[in-house]
N, C-alpha and C. Protein backbone atom coordinates (compact mmCIF):
# COMPACT_ATOMS: atom_id res chain seq x y z
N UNK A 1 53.65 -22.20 -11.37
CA UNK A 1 52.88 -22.45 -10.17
C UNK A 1 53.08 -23.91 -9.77
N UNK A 2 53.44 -23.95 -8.26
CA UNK A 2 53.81 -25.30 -7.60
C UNK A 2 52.29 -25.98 -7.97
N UNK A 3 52.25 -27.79 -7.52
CA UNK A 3 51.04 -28.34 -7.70
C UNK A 3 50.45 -28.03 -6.38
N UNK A 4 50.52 -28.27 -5.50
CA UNK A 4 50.08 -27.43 -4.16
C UNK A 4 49.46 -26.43 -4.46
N UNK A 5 49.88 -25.27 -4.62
CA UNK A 5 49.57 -23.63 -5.03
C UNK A 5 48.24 -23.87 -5.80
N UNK A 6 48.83 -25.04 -6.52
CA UNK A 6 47.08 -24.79 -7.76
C UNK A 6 46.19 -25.82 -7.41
N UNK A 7 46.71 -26.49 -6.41
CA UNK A 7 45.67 -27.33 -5.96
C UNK A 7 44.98 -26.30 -4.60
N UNK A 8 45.36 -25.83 -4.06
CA UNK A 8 44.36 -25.03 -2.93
C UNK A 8 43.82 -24.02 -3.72
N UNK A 9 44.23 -23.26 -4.63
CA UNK A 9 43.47 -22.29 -5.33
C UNK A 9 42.36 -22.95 -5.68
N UNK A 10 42.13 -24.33 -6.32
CA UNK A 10 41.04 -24.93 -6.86
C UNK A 10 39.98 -24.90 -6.02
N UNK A 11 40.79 -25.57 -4.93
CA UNK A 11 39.57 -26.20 -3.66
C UNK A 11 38.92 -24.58 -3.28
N UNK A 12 39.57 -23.68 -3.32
CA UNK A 12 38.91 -22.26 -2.55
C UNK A 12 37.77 -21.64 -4.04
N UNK A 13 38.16 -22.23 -5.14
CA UNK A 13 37.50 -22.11 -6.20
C UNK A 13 35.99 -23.02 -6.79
N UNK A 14 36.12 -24.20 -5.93
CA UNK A 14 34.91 -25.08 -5.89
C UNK A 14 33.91 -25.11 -5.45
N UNK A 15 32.33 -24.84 -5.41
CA UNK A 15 31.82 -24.60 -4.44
C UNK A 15 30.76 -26.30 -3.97
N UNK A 16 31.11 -26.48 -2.64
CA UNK A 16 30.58 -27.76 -2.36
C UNK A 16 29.10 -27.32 -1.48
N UNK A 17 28.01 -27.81 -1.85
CA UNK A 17 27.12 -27.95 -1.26
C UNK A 17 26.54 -29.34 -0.77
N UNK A 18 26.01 -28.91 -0.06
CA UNK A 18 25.48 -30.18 0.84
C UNK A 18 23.84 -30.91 0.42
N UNK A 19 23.76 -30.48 -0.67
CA UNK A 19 21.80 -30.66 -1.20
C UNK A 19 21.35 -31.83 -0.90
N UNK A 20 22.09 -32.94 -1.24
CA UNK A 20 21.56 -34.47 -0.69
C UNK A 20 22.69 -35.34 -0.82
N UNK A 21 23.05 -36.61 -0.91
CA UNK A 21 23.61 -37.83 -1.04
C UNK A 21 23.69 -38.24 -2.17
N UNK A 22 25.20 -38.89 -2.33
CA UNK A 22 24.70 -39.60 -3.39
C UNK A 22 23.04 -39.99 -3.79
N UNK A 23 22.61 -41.33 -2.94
CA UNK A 23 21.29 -40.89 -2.78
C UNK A 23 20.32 -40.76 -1.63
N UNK A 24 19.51 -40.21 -2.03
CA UNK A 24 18.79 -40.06 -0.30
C UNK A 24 17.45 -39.49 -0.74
N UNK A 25 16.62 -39.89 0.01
CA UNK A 25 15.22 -39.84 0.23
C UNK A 25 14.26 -38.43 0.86
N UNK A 26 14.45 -37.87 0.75
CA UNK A 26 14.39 -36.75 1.50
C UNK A 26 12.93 -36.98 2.06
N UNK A 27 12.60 -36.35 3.02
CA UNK A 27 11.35 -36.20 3.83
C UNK A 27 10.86 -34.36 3.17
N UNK A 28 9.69 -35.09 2.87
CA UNK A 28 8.92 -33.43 2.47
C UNK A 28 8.85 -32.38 3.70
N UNK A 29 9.25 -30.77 3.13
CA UNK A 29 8.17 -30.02 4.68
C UNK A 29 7.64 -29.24 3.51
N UNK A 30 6.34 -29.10 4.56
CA UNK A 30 5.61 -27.90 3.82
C UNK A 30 4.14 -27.41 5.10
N UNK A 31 3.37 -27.14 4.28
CA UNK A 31 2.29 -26.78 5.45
C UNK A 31 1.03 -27.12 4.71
N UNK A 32 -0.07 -26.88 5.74
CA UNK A 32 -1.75 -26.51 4.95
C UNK A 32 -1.69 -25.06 4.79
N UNK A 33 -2.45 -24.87 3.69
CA UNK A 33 -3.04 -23.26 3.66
C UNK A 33 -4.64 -23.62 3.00
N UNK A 34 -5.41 -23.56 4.22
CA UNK A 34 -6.47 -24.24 3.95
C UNK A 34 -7.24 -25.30 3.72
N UNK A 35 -7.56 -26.05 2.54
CA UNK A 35 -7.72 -27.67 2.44
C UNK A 35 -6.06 -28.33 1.76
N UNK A 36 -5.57 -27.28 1.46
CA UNK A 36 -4.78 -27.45 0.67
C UNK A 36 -3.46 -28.48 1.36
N UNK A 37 -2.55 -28.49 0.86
CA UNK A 37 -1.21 -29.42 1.09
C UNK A 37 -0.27 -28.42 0.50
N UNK A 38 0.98 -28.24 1.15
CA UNK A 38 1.68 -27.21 0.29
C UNK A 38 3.12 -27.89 0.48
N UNK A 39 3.50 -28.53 -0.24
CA UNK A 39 5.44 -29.31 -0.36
C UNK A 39 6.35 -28.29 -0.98
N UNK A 40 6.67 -27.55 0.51
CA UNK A 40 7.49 -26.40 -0.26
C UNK A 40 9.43 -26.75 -0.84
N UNK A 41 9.50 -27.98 -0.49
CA UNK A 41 10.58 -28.05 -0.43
C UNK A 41 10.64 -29.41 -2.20
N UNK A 42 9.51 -29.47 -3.09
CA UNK A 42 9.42 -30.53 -3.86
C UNK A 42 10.55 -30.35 -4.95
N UNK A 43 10.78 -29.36 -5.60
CA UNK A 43 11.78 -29.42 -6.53
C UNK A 43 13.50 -30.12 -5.81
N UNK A 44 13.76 -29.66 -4.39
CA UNK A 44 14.80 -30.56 -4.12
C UNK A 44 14.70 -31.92 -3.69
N UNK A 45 13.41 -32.78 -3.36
CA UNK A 45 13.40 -34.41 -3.23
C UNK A 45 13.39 -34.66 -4.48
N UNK A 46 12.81 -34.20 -5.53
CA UNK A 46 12.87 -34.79 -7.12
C UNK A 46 14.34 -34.44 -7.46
N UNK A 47 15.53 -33.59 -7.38
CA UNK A 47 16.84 -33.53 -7.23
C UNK A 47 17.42 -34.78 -6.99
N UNK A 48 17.19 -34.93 -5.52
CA UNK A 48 17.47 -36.12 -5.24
C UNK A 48 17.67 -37.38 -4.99
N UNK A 49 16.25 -37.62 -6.00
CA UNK A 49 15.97 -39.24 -6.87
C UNK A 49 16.12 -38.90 -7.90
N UNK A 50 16.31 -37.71 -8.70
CA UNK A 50 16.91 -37.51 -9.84
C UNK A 50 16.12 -38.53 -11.08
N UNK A 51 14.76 -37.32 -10.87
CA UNK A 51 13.53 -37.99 -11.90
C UNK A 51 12.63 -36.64 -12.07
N UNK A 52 12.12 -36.81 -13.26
CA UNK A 52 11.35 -35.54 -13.22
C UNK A 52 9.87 -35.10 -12.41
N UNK A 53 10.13 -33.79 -12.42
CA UNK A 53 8.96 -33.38 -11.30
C UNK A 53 7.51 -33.50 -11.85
N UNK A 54 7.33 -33.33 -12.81
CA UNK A 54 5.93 -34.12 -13.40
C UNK A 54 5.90 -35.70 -13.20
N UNK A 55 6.32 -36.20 -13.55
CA UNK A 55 6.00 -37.63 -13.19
C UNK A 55 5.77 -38.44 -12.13
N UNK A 56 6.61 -37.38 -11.37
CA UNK A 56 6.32 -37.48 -9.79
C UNK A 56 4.89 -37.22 -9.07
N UNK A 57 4.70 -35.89 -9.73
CA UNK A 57 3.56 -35.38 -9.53
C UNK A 57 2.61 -35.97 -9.77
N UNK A 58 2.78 -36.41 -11.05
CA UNK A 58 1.32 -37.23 -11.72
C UNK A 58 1.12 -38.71 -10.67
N UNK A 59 2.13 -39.07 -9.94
CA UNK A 59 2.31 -40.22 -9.22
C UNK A 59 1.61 -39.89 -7.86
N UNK A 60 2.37 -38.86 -7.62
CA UNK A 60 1.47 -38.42 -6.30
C UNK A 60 -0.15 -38.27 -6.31
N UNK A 61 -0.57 -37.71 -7.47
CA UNK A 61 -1.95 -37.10 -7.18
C UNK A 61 -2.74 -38.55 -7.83
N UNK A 62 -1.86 -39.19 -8.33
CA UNK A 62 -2.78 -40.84 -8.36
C UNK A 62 -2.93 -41.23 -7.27
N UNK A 63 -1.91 -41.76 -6.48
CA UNK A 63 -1.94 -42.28 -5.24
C UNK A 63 -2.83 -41.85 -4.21
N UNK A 64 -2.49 -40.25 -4.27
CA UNK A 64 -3.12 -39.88 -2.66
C UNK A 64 -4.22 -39.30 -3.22
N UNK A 65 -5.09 -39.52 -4.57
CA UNK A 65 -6.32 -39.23 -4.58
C UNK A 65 -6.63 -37.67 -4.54
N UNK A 66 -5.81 -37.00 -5.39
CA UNK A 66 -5.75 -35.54 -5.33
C UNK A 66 -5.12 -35.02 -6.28
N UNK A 67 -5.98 -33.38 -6.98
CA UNK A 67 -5.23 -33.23 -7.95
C UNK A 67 -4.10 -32.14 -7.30
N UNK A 68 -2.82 -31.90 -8.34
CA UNK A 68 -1.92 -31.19 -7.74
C UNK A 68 -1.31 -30.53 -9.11
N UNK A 69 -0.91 -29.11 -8.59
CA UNK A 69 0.19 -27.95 -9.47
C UNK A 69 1.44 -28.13 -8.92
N UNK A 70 2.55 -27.79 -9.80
CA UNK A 70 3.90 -27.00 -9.60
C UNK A 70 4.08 -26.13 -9.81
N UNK A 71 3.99 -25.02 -8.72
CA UNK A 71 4.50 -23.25 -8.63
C UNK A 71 5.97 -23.25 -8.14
N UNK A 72 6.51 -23.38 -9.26
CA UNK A 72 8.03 -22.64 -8.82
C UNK A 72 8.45 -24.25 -8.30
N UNK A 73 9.26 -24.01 -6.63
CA UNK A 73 9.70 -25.39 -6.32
C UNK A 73 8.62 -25.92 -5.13
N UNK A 74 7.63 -25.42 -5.18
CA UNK A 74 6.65 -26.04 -4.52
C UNK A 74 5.58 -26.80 -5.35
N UNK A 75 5.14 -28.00 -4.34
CA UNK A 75 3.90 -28.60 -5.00
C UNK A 75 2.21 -28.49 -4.18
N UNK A 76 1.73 -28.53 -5.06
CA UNK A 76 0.42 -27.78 -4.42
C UNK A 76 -0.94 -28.58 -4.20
N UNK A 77 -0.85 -29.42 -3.58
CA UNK A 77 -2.04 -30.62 -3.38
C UNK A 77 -3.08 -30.03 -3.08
N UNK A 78 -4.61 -30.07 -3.77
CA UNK A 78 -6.10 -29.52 -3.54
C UNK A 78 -6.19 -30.47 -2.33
N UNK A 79 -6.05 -31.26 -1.25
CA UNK A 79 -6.55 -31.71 0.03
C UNK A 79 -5.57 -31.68 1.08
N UNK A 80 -6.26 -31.82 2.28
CA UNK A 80 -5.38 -32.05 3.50
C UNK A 80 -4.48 -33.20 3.70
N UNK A 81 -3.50 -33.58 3.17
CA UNK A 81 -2.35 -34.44 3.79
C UNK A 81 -1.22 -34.78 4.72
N UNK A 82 -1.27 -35.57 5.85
CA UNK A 82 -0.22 -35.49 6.08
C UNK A 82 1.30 -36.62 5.68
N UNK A 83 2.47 -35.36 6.43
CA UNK A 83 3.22 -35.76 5.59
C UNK A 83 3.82 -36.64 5.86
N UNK A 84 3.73 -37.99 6.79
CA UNK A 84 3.75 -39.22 6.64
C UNK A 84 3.31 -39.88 5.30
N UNK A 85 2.08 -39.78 4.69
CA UNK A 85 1.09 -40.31 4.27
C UNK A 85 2.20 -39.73 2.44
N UNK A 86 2.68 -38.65 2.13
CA UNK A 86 3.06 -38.00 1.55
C UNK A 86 4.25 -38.64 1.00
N UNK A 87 5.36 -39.08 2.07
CA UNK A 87 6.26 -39.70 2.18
C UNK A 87 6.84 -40.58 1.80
N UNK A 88 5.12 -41.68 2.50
CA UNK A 88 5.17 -43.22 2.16
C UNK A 88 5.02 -43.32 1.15
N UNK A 89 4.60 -41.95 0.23
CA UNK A 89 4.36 -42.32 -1.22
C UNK A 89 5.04 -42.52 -2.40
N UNK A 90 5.76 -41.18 -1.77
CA UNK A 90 7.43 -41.23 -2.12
C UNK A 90 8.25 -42.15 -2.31
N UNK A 91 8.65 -42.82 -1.23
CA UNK A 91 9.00 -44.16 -0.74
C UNK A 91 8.69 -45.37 -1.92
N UNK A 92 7.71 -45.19 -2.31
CA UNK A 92 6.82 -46.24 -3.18
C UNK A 92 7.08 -46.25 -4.52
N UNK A 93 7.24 -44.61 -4.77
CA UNK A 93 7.35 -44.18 -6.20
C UNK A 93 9.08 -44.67 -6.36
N UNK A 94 9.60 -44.51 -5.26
CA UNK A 94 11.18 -44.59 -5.49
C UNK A 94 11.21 -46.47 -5.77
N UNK A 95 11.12 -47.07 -4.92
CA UNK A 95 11.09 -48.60 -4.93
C UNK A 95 10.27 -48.77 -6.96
N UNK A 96 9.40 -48.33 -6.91
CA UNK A 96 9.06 -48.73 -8.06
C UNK A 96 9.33 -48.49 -9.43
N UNK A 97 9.94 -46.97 -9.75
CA UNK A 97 10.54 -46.05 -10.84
C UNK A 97 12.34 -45.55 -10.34
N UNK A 98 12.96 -45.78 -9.01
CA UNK A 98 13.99 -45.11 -9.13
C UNK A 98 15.29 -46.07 -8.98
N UNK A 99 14.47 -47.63 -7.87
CA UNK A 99 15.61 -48.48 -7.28
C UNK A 99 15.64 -49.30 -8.97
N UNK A 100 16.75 -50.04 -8.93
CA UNK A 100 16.74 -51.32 -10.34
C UNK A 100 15.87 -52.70 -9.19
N UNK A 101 15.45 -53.42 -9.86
CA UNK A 101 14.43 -54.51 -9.36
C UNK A 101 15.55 -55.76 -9.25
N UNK A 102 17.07 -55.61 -9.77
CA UNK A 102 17.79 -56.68 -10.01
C UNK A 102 18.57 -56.66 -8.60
N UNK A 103 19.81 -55.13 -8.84
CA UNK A 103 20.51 -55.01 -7.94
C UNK A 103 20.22 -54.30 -6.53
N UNK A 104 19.02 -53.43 -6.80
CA UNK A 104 18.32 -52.38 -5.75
C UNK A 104 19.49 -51.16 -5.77
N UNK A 105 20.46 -50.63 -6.54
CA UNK A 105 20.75 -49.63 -6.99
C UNK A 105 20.45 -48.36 -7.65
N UNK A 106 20.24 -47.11 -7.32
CA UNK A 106 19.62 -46.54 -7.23
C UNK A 106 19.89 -45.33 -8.98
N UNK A 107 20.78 -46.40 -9.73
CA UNK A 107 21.97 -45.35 -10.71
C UNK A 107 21.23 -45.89 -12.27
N UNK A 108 19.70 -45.48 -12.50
CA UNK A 108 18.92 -45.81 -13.06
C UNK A 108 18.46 -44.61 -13.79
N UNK A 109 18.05 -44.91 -14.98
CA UNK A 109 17.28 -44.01 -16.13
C UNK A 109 15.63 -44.26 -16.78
N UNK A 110 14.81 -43.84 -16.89
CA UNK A 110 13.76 -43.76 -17.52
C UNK A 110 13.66 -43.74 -18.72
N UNK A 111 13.11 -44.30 -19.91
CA UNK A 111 13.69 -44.38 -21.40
C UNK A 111 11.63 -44.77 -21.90
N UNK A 112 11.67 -44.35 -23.04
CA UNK A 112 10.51 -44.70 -23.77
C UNK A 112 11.11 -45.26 -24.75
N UNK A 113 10.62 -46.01 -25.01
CA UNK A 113 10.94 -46.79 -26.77
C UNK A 113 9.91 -47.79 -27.27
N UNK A 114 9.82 -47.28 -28.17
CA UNK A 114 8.81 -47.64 -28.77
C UNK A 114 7.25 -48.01 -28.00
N UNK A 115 6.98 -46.76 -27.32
CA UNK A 115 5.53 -46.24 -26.69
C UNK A 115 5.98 -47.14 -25.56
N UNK A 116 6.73 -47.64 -24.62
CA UNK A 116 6.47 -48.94 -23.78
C UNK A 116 7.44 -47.96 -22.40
N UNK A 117 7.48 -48.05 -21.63
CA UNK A 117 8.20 -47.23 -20.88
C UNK A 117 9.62 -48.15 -20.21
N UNK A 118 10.92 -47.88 -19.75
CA UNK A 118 11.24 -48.78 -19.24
C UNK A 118 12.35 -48.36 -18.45
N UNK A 119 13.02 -48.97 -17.29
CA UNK A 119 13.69 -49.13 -16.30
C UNK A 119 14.74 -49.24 -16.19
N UNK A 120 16.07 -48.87 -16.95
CA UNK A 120 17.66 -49.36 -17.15
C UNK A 120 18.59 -49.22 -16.14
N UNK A 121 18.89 -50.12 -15.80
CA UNK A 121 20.12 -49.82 -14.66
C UNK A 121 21.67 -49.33 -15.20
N UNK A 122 22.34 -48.39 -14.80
CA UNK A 122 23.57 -47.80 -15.78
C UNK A 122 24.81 -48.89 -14.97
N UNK A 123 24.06 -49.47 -13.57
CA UNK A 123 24.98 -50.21 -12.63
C UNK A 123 25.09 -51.89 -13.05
N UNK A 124 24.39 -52.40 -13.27
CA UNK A 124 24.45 -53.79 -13.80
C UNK A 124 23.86 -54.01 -15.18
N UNK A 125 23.44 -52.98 -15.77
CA UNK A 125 22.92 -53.03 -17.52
C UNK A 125 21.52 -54.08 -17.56
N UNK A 126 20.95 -54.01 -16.42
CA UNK A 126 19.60 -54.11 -16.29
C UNK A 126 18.45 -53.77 -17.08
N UNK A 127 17.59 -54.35 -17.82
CA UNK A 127 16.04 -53.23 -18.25
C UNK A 127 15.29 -54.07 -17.95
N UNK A 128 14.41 -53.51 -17.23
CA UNK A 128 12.56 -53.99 -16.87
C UNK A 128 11.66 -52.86 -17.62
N UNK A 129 10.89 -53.60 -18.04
CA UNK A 129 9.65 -52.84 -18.30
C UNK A 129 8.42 -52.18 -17.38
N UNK A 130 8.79 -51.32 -17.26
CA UNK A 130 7.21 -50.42 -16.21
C UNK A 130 6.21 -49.94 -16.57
N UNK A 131 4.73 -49.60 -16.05
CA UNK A 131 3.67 -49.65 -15.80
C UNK A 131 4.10 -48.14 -16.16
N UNK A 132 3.21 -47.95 -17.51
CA UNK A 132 2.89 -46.28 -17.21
C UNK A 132 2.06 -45.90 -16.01
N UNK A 133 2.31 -45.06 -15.66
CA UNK A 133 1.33 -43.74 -14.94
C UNK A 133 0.09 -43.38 -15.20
């Protein structure tokens, strides 16, 4: 087989999706169902800061003063929010747990050691220490 031949077989063999950016911020949708807040779309913005969905969570329902579940890839806020307010929080959580504080690169890990939580950049070999949750 020519390199051509097995190079288009590949590409028809790859499947490319479009889920987010390198990185990117995504804007929540979801709705009310009642007092409630419903982020139906939460398992793919935590994708795409590429951090886990509890911690997020636990971040959110500090902030916006509300407790909250994960059903499936939705998140489930007990009050009325909107999703500006939702966003900005997002926004906040990212600047504070996802960017590095050195380079503002976004190619960062979460690590515990020895009970203390902390911040590593994989891009300039960065560590700060952070504020549990």
């Amino acid at each position: 087989m020519e390199y051509e031949q097995m190079l288009e077989e590949a590409y028809e063999n790859v499947k490319v999706t479009a889920e987010c950016e390198r990185f990117e911020i995504l804007n929540v949708a979801g709705h009310h169902e009642g007092t409630r807040t419903v982020i139906s779309n939460f398992v793919r913005v935590v994708q795409c800061i590429r951090r886990n969905p509890e911690h997020l969570m636990k971040f959110l329902t500090k902030e916006l003063a509300s407790q909250g579940e994960i059903k499936g890839d939705r998140l489930i806020l007990s009050r009325k929010l909107a999703s500006k307010d939702v966003n900005d929080k997002i926004r906040k959580y990212v600047e504070r747990f996802v960017l590095c504080a050195k380079c503002k690169k976004p190619d960062t890990e979460l690590s515990d050691e020895d009970g203390k939580l902390y911040l590593r950049c994989m891009a300039c070999g960065g560590k700060i220490q952070i504020h549990r949750i």
